[in-house]
PDB file of N, CA and C in Angstrom:
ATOM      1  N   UNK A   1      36.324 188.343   4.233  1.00  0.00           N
ATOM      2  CA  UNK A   1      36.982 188.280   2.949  1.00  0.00           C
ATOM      3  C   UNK A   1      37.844 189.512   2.714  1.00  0.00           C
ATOM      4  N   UNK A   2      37.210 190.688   3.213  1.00  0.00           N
ATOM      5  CA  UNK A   2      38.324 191.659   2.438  1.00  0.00           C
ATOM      6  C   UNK A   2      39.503 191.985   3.932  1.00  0.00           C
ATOM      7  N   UNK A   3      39.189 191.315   5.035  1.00  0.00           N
ATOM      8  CA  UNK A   3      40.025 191.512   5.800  1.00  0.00           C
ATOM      9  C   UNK A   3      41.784 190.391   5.178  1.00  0.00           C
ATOM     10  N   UNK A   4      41.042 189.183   4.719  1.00  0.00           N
ATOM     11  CA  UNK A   4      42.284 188.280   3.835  1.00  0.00           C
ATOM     12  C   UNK A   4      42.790 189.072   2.884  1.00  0.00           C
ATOM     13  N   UNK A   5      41.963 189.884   2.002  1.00  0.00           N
ATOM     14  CA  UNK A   5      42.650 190.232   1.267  1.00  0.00           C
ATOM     15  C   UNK A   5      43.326 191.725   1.372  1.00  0.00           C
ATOM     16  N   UNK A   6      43.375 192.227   2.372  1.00  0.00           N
ATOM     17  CA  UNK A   6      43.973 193.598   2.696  1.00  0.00           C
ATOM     18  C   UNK A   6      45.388 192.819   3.051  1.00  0.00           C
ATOM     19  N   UNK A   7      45.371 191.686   4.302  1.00  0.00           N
ATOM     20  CA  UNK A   7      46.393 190.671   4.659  1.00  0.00           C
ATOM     21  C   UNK A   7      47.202 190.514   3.549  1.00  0.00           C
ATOM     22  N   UNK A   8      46.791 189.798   2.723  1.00  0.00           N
ATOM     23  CA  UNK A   8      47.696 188.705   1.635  1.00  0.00           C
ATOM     24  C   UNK A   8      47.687 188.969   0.474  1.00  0.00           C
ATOM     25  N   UNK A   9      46.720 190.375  -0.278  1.00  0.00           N
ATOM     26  CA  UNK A   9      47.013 190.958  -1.788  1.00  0.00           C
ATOM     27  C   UNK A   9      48.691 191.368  -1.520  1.00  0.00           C
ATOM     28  N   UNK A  10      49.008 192.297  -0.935  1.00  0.00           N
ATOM     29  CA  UNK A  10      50.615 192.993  -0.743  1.00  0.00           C
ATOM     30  C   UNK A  10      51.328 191.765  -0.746  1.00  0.00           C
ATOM     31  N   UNK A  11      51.211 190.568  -0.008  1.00  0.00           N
ATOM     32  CA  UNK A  11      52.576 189.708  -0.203  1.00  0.00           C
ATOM     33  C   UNK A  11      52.489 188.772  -1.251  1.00  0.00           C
ATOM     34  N   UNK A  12      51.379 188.759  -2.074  1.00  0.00           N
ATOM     35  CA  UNK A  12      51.451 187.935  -3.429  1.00  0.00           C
ATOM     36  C   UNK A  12      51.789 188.936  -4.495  1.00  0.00           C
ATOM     37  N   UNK A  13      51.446 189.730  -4.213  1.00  0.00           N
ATOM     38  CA  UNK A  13      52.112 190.840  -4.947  1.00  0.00           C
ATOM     39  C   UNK A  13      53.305 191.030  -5.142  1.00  0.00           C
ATOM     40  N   UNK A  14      53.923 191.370  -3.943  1.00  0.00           N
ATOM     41  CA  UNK A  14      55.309 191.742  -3.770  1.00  0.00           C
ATOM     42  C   UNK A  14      56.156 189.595  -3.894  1.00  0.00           C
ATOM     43  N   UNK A  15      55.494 188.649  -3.550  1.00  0.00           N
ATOM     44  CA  UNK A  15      55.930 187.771  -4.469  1.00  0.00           C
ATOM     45  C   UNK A  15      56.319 187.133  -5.680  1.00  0.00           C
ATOM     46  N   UNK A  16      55.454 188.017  -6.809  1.00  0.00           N
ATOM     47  CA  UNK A  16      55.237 187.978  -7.891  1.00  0.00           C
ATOM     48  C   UNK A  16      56.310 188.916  -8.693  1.00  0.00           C
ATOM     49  N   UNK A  17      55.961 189.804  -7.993  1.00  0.00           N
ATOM     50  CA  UNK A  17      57.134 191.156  -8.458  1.00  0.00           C
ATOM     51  C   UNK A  17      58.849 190.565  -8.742  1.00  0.00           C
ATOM     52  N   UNK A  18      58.656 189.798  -7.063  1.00  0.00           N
ATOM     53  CA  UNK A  18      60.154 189.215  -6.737  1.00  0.00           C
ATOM     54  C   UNK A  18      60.191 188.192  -7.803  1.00  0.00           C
ATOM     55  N   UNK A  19      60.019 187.460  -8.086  1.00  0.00           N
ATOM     56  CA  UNK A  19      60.009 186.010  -9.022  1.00  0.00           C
ATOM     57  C   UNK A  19      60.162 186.619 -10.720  1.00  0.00           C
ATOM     58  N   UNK A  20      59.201 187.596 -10.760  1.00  0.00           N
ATOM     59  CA  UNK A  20      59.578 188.272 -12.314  1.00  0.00           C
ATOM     60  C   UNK A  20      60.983 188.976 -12.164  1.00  0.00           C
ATOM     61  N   UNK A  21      61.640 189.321 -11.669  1.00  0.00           N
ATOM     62  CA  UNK A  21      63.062 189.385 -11.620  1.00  0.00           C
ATOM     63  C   UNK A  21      63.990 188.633 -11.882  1.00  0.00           C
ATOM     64  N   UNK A  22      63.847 187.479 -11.647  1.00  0.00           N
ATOM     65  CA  UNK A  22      64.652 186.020 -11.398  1.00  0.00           C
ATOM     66  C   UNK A  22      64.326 185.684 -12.922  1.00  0.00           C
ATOM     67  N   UNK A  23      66.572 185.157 -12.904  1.00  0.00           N
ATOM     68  CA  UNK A  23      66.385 184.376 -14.635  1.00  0.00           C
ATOM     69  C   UNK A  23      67.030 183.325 -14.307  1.00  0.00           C
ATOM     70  N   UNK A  24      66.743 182.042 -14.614  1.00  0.00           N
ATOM     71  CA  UNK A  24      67.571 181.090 -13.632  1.00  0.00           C
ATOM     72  C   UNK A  24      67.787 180.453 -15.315  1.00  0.00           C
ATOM     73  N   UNK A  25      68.499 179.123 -14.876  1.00  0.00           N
ATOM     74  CA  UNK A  25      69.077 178.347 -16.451  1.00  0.00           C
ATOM     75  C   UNK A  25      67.705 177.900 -17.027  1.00  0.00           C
ATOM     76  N   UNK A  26      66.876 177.273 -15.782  1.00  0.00           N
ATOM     77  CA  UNK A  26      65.800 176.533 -17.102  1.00  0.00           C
ATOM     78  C   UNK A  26      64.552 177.060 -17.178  1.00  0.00           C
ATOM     79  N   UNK A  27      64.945 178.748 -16.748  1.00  0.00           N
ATOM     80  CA  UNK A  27      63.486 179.526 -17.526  1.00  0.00           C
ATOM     81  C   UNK A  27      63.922 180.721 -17.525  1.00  0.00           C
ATOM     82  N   UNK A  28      63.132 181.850 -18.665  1.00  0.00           N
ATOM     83  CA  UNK A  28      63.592 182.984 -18.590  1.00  0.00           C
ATOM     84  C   UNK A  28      62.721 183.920 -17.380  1.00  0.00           C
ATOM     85  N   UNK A  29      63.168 185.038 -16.742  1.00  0.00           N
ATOM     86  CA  UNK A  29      62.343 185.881 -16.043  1.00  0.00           C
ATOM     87  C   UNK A  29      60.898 186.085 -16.542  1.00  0.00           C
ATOM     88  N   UNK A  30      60.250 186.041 -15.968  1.00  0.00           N
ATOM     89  CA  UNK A  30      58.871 186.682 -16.852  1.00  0.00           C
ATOM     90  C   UNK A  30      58.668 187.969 -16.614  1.00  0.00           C
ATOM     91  N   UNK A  31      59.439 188.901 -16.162  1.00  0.00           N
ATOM     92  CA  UNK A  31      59.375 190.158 -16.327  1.00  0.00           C
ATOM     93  C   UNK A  31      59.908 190.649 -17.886  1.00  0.00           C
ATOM     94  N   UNK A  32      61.090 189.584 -18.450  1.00  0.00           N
ATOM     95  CA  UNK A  32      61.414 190.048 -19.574  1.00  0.00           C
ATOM     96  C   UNK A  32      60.518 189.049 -20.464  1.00  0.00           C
ATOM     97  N   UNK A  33      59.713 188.217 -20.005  1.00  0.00           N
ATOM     98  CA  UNK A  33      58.546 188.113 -21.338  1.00  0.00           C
ATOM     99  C   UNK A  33      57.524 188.766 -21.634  1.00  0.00           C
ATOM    100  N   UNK A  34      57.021 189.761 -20.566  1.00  0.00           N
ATOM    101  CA  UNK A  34      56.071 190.493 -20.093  1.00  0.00           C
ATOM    102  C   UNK A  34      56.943 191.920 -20.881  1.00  0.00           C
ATOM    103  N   UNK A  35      58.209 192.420 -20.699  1.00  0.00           N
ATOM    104  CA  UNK A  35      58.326 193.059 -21.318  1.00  0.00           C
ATOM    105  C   UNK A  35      58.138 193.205 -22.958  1.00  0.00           C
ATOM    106  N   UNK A  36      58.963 191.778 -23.168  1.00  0.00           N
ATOM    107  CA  UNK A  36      58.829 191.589 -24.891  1.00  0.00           C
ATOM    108  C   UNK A  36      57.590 191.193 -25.175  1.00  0.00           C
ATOM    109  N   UNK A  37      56.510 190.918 -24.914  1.00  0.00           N
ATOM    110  CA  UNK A  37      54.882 191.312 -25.213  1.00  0.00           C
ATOM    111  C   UNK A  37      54.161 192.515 -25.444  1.00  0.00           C
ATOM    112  N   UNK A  38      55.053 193.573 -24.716  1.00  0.00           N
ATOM    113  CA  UNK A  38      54.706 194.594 -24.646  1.00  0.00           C
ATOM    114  C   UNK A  38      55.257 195.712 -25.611  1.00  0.00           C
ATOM    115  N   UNK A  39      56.411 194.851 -26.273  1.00  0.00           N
ATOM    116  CA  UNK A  39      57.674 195.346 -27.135  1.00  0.00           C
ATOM    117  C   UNK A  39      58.443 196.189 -26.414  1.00  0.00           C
ATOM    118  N   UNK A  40      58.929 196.009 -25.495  1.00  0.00           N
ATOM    119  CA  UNK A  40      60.136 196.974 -24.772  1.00  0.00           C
ATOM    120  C   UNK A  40      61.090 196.164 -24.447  1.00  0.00           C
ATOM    121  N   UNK A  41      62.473 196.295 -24.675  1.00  0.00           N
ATOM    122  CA  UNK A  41      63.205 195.789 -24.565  1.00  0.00           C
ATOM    123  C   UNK A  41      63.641 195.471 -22.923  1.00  0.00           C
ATOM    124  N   UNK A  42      63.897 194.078 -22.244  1.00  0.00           N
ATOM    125  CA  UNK A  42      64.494 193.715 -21.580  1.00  0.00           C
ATOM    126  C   UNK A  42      65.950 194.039 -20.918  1.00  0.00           C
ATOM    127  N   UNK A  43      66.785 194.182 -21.630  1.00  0.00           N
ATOM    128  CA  UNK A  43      67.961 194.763 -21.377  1.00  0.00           C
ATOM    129  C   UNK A  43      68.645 195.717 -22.165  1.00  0.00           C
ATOM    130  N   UNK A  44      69.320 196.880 -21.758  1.00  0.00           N
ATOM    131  CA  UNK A  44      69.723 198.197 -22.295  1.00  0.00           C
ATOM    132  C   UNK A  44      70.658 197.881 -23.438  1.00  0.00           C
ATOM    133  N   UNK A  45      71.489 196.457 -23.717  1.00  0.00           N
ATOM    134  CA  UNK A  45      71.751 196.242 -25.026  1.00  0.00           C
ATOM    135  C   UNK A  45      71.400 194.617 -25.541  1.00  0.00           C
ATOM    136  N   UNK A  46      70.567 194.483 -25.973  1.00  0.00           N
ATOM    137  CA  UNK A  46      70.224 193.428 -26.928  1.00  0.00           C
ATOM    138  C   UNK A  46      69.799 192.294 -25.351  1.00  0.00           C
ATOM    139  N   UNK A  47      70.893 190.975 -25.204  1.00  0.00           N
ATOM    140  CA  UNK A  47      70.568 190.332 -24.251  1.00  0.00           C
ATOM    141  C   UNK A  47      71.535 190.135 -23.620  1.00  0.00           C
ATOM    142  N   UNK A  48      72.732 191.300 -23.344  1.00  0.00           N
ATOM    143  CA  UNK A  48      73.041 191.979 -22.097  1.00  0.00           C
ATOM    144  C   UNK A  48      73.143 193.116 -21.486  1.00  0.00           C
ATOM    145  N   UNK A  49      73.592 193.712 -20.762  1.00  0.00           N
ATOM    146  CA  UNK A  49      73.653 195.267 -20.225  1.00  0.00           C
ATOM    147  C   UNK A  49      72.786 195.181 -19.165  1.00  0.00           C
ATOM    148  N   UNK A  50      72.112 196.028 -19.065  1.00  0.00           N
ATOM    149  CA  UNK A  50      71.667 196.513 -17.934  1.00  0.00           C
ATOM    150  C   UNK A  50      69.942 196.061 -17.722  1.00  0.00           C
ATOM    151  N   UNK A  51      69.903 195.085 -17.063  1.00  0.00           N
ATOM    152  CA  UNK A  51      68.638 194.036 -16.919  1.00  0.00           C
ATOM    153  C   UNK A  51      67.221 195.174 -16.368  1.00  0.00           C
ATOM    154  N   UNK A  52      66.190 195.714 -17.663  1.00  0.00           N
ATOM    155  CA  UNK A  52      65.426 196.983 -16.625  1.00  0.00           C
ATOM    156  C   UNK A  52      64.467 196.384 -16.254  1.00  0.00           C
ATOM    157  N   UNK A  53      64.108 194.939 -16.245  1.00  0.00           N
ATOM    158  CA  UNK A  53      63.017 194.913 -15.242  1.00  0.00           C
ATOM    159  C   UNK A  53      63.362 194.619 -14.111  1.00  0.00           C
ATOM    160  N   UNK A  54      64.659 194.889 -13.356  1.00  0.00           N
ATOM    161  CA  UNK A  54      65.193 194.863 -11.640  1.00  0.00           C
ATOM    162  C   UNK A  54      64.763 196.031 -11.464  1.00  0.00           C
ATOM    163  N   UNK A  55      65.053 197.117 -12.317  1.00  0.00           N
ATOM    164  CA  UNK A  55      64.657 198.436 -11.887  1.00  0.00           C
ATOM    165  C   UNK A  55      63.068 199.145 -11.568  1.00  0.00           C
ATOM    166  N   UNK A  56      62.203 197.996 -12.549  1.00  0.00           N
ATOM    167  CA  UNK A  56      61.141 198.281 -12.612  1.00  0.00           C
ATOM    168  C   UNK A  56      60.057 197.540 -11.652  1.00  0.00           C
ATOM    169  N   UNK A  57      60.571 196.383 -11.335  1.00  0.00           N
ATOM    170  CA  UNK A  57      59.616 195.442 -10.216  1.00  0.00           C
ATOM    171  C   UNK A  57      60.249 195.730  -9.188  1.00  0.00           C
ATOM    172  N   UNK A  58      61.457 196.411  -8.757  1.00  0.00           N
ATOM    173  CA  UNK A  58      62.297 196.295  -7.567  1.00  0.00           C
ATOM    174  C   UNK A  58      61.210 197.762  -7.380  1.00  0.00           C
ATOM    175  N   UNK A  59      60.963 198.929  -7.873  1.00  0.00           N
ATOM    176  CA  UNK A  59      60.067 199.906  -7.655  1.00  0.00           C
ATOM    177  C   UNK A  59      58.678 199.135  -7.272  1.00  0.00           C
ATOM    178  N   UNK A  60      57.888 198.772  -7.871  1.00  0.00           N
ATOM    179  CA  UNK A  60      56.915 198.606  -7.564  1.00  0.00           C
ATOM    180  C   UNK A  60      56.912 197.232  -6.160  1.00  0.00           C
ATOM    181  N   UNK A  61      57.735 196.677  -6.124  1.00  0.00           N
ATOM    182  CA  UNK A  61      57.901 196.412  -4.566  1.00  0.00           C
ATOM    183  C   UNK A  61      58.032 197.176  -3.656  1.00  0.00           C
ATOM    184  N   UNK A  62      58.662 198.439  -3.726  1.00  0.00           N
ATOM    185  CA  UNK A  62      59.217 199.392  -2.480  1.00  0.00           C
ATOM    186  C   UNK A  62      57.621 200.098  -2.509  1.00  0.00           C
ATOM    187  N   UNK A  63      56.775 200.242  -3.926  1.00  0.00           N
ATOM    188  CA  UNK A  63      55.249 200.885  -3.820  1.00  0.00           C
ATOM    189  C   UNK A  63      54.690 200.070  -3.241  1.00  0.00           C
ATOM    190  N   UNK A  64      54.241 199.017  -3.359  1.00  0.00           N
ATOM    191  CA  UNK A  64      53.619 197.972  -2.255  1.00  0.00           C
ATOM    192  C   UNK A  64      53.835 197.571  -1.135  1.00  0.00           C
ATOM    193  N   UNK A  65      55.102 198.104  -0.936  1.00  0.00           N
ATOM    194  CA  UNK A  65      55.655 197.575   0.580  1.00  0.00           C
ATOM    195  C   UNK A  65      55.034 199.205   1.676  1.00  0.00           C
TER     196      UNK A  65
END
């Protein structure tokens, strides 16, 4: 068991990370619902500018990788 999960925690991880990035037409990212739960804003102005959860899951991918 913990040999699977030494294997396959990092790439569901770093799957998850990747997918909360992604805003496609018929759903929003869940990095920016996860943000606005948390009350932090999603993007550096209102709902455009500068998208910070690329900045923030794209890090914690390069930590898991």
């Amino acid at each position: 068991m913990k040999d699977w999960m030494l294997k396959y925690t990092p790439v569901l991880l770093i799957s998850f990370f990747f997918y909360a990035m992604i805003d496609t037409t018929h759903s929003r990212a869940i990095g920016d619902i996860i943000f606005e739960w948390l009350g932090i804003p999603a993007w550096s102005d209102g709902c455009q500018g500068t998208h910070i959860s690329i900045f923030v899951f794209m890090l914690l991918i390069f930590i898991v990788f």
